[in-house]
Protein backbone atom coordinates (compact mmCIF):
# COMPACT_ATOMS: atom_id res chain seq x y z
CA UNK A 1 -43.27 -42.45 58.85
CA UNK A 2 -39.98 -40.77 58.03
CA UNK A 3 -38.07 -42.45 55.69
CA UNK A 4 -38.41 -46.30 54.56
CA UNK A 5 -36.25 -48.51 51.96
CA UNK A 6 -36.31 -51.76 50.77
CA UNK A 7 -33.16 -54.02 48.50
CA UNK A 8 -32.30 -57.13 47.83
CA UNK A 9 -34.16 -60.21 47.19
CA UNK A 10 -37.14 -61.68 49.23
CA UNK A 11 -36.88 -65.13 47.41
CA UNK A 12 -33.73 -66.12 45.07
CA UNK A 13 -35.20 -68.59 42.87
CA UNK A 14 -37.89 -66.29 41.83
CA UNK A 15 -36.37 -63.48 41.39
CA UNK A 16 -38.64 -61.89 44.43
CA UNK A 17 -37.59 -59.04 45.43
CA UNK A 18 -37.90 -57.33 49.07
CA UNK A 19 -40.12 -54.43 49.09
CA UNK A 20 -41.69 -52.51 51.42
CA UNK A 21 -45.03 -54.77 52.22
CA UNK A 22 -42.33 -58.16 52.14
CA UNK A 23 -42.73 -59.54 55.88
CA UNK A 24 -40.03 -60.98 58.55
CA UNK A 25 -39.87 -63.10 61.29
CA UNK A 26 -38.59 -60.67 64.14
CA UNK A 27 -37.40 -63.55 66.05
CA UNK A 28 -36.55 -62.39 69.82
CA UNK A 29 -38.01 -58.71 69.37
CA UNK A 30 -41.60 -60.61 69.82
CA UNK A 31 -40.98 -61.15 73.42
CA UNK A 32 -41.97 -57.71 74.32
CA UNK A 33 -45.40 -58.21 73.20
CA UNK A 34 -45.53 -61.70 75.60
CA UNK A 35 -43.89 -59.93 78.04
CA UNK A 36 -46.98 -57.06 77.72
CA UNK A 37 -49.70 -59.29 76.93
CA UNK A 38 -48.59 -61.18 80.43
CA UNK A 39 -48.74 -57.80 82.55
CA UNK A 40 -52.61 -56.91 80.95
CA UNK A 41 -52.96 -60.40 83.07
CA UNK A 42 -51.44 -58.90 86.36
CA UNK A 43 -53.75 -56.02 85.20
CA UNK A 44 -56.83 -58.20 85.09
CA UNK A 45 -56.03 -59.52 88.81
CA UNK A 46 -55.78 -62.53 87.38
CA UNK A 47 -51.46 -63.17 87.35
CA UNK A 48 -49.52 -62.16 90.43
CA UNK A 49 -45.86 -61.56 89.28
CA UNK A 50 -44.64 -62.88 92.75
CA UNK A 51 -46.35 -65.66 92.66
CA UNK A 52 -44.65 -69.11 91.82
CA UNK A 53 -45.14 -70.38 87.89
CA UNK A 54 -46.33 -73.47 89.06
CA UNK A 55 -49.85 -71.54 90.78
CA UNK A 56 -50.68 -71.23 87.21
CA UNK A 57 -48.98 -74.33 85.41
CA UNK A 58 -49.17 -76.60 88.30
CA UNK A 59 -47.76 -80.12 86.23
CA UNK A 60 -44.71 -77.77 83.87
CA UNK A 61 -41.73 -79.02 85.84
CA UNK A 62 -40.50 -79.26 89.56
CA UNK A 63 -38.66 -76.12 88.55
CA UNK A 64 -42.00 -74.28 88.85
CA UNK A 65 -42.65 -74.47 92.61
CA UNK A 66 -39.38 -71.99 93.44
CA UNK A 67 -39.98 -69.71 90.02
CA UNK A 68 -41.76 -66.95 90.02
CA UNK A 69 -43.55 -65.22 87.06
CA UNK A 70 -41.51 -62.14 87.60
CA UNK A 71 -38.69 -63.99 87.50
CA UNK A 72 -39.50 -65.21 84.27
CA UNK A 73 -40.22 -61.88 82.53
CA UNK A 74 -36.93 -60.64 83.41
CA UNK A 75 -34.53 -64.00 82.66
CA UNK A 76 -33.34 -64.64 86.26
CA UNK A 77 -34.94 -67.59 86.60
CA UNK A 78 -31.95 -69.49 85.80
CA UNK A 79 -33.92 -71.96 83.38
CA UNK A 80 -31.25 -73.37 80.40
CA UNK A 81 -32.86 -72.83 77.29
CA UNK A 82 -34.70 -75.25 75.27
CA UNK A 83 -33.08 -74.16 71.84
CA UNK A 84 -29.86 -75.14 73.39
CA UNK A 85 -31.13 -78.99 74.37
CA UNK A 86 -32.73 -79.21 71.22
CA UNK A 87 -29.75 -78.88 69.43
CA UNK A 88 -28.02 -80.95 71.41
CA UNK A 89 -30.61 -83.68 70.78
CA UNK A 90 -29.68 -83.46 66.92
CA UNK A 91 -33.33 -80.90 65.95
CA UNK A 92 -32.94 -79.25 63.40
CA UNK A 93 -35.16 -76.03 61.89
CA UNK A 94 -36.72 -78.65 59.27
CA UNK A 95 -37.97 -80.79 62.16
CA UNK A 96 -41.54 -80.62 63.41
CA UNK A 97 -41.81 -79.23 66.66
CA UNK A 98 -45.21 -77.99 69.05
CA UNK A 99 -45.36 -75.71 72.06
CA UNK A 100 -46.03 -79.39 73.91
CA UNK A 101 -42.86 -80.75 72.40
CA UNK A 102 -40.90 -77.88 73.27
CA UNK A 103 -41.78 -77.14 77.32
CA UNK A 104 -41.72 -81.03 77.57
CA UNK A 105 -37.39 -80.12 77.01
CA UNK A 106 -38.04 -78.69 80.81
CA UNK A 107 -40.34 -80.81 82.62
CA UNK A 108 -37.55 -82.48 84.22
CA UNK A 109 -35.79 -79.32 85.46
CA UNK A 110 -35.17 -79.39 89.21
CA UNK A 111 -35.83 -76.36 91.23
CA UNK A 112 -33.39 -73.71 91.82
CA UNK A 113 -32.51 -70.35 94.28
CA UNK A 114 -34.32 -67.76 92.64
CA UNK A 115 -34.03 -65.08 91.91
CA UNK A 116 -30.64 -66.36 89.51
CA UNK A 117 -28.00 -64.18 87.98
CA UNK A 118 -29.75 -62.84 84.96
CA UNK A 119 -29.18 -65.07 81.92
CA UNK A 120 -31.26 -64.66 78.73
CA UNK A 121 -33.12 -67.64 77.77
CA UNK A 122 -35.53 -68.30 75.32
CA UNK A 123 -37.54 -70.88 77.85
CA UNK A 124 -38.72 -67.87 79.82
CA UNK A 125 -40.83 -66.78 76.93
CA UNK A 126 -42.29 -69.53 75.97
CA UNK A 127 -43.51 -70.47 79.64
CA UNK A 128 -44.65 -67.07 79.57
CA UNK A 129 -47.06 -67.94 76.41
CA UNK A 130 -48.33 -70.82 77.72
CA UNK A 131 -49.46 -68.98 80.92
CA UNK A 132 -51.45 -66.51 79.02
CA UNK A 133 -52.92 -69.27 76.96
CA UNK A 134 -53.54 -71.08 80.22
CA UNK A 135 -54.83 -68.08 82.13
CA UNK A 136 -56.54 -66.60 79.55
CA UNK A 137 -58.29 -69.63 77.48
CA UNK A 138 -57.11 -68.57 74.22
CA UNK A 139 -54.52 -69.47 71.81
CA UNK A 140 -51.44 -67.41 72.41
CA UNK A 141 -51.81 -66.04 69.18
CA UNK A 142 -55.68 -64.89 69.44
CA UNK A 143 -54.96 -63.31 73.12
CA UNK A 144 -52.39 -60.82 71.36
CA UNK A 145 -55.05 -60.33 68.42
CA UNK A 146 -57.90 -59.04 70.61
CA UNK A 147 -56.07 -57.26 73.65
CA UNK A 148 -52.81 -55.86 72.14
CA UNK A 149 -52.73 -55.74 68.06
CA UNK A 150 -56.30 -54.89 67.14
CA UNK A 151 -56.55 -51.99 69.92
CA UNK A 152 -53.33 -50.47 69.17
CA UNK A 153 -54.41 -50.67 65.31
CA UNK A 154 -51.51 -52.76 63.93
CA UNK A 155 -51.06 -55.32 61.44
CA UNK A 156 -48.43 -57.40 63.35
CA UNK A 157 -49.50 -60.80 63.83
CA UNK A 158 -48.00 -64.61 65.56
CA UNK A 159 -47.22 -67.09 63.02
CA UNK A 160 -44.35 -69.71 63.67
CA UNK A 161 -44.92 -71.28 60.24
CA UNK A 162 -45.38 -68.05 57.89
CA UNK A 163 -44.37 -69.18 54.43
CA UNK A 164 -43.47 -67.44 51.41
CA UNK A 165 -44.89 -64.94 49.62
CA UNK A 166 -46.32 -64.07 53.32
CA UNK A 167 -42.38 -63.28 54.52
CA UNK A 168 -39.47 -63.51 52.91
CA UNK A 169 -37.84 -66.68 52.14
CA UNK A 170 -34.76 -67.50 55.09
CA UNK A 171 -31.26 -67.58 54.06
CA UNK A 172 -28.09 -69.33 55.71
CA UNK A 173 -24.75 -70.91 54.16
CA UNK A 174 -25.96 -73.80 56.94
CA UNK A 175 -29.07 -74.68 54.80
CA UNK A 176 -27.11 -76.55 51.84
CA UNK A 177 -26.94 -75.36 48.11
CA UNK A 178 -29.78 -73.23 47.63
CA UNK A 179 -29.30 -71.86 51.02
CA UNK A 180 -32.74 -71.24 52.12
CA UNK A 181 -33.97 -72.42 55.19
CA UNK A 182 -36.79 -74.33 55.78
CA UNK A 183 -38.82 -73.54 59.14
CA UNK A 184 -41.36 -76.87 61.16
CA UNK A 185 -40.91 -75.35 64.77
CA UNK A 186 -44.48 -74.17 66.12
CA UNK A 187 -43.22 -72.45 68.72
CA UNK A 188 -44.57 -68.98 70.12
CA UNK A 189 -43.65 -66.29 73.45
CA UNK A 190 -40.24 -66.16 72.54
CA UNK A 191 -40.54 -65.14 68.54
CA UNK A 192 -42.98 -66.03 66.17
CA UNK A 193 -44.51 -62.57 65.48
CA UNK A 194 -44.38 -61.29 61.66
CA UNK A 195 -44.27 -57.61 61.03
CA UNK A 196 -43.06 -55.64 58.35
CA UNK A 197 -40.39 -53.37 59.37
CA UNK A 198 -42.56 -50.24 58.79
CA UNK A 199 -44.89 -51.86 60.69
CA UNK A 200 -43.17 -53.08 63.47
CA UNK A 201 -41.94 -49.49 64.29
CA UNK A 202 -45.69 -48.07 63.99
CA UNK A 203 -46.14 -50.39 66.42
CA UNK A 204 -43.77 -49.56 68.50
CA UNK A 205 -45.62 -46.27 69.40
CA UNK A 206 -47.19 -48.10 72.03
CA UNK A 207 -44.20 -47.16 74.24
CA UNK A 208 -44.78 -44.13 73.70
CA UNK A 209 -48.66 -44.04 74.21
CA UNK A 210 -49.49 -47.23 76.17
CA UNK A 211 -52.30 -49.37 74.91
CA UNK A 212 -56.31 -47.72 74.80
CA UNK A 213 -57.66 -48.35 78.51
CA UNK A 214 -53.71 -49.50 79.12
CA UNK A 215 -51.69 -46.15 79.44
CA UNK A 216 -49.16 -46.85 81.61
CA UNK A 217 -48.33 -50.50 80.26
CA UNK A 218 -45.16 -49.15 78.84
CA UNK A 219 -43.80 -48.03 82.10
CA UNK A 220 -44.82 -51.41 83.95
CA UNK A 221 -43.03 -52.98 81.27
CA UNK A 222 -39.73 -51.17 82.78
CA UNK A 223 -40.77 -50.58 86.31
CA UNK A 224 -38.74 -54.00 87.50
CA UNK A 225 -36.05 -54.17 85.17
CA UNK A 226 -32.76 -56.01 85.82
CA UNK A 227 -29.31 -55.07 84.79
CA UNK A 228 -27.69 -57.11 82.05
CA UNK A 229 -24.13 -57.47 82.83
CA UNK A 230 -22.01 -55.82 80.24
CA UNK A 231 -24.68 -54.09 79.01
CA UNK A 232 -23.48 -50.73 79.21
CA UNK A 233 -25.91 -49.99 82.06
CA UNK A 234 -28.62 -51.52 80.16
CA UNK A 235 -31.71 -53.44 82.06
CA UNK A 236 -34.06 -56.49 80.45
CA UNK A 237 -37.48 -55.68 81.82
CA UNK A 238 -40.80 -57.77 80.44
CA UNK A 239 -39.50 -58.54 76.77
CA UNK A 240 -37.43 -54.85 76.36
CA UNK A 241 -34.49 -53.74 76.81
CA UNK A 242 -33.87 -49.87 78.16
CA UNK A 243 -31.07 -47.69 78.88
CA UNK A 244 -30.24 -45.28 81.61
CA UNK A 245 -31.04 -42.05 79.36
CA UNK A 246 -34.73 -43.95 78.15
CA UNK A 247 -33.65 -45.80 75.01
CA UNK A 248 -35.38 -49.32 74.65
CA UNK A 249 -34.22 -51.57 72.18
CA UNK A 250 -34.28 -55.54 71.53
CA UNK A 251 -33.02 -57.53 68.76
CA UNK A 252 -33.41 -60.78 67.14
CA UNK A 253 -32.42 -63.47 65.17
CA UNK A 254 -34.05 -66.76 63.98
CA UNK A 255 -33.89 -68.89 61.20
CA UNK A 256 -32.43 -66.68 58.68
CA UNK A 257 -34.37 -63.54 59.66
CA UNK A 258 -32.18 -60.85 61.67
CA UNK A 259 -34.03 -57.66 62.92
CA UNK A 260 -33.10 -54.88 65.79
CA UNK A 261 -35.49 -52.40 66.90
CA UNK A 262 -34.25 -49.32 68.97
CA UNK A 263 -36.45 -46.57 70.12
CA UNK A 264 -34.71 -42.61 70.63
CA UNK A 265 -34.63 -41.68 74.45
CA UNK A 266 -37.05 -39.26 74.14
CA UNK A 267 -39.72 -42.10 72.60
CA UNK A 268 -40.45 -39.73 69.58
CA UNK A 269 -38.42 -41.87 67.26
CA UNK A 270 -38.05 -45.60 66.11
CA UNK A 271 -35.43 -46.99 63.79
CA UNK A 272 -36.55 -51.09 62.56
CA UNK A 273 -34.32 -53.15 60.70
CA UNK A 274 -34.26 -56.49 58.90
CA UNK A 275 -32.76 -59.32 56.85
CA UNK A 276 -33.39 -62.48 55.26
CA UNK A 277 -29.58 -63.52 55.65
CA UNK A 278 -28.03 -65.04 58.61
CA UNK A 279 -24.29 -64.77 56.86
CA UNK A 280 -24.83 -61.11 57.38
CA UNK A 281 -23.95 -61.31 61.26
CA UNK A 282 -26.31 -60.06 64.24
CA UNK A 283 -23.33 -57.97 65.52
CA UNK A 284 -23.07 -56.25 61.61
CA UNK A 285 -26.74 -55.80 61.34
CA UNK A 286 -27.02 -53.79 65.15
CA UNK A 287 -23.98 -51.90 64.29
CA UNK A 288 -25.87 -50.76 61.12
CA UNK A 289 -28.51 -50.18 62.95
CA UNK A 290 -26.32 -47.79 65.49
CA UNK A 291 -24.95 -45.96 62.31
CA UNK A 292 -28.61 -45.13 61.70
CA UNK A 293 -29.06 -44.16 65.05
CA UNK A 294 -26.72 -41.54 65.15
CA UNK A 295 -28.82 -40.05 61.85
CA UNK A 296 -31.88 -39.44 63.85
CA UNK A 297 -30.85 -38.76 67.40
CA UNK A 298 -27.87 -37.83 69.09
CA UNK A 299 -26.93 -40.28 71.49
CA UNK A 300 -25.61 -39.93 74.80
């Protein structure tokens, strides 16, 4: 570890501040670790990327017979996401909501052309999750235990409903006169995972080394990447985003929490950031993060 720092509060009405050990949701950053627990599948022989999504979750929608998992990983498979009808439907973050309730949003999805134009959507991940639970016969959260976080000797861990003094408490001017958010939605694959931000950069050493008996899982991870349009050259591959000149980076923001992660081209260096305030916007808290870049490697 280089350098860490911690300010501000974790929790307002108790006067709780953020340290060091204080926890966040990393929101969309977790899909990388779906995206690599589904590829230790492919490794197993036991997922085919080009195989359709509905060989593995045969009653998930009709959109499944003309999806592949590939297409999945790397959001071309031109499924709207389920945050998106939720909210439509009036949910809100308070509101109880499972895994079941959540891929129910897209059982009635017809099928499509695949592969689409590449759109990010959180209903990839998720579908993802439920095929390694599916595959694998464990709880999403157990199969990432055993195979990817206990190997690779990290504390990072899946928990939807963390609460306080766990992580730190969620903030938004949306949440009423206190401001802090509370969180119901049991939902994993496309967030979920806690880390500190210490830790979630240790972690993210993995890209550098691969996982024991997995060293080249980092480079499958890239291997069929897709441009993003827009994105400077930039290409989504299973949960990461990388750069012509090696940089991978993802960001993400749920419920209050805000956190970007950005590895230096050469893999020798990773910056992690996060919040506990959505006021403080995404695009403020990855242009910080870009400052702090620019510290610690020259970019190109």
């Amino acid at each position: 570890m280089i350098w860490a720092g911690a300010a501000g509060s974790a929790q307002v009405s108790s006067s709780t501040p953020i340290t060091l050990e204080t926890a966040f949701d990393i929101g969309s950053v977790s899909k990388h670790v779906t995206g690599m627990a589904t590829l230790l599948l492919v490794e197993d022989g036991l997922v085919d990327l080009d195989a359709a999504v509905a060989t593995y979750l045969p009653d998930i929608g009709p959109w499944a017979e003309t999806t592949t998992v590939s297409q999945l990983l790397t959001h071309t498979s031109g499924l709207p996401d389920y945050i998106d009808i939720a909210v439509e439907a009036g949910a809100s973050f308070s509101d109880h909501v499972t895994m079941d309730m959540a891929l129910d949003l897209l059982s009635d999805i017809p099928g499509t052309a695949t592969p689409a134009p590449w759109v990010y959507s959180n209903s990839n991940y998720i579908v993802l999750a439920r095929l390694v639970e599916v595959v694998s016969g464990q709880p999403f959260s157990d199969f990432a235990e055993e195979r990817l976080f206990t190997p690779a000797g990290s504390n990072l861990r899946v928990d939807p409903l963390a609460k306080f003094p766990e992580i730190a408490a969620r903030y938004s001017d949306i949440a009423g006169a206190d401001g802090e958010i509370e969180v119901n939605i049991d939902v994993v694959g496309d967030g979920a995972i806690v880390a500190t931000p210490s830790e979630l950069a240790a972690w993210f050493d993995v890209f550098r080394t691969g996982l024991p008996d997995h060293p080249t899982i980092q480079d499958e991870m890239v291997a069929d990447a897709v441009e993003m349009p827009g994105a400077y050259g930039g290409a989504y591959g299973a949960g990461i985003m990388v750069f012509p000149n090696g940089r991978i980076t993802h960001s993400g923001q749920w419920a209050g929490h805000l956190t970007n992660v950005s590895m230096s081209p050469d893999h020798s260096t990773t910056l992690a950031i996060s919040c506990n305030s959505e006021d403080l916007a995404a695009e403020v808290l990855l242009g910080l993060s870009i400052e702090l870049e620019m510290l610690w490697w020259p970019t190109e």
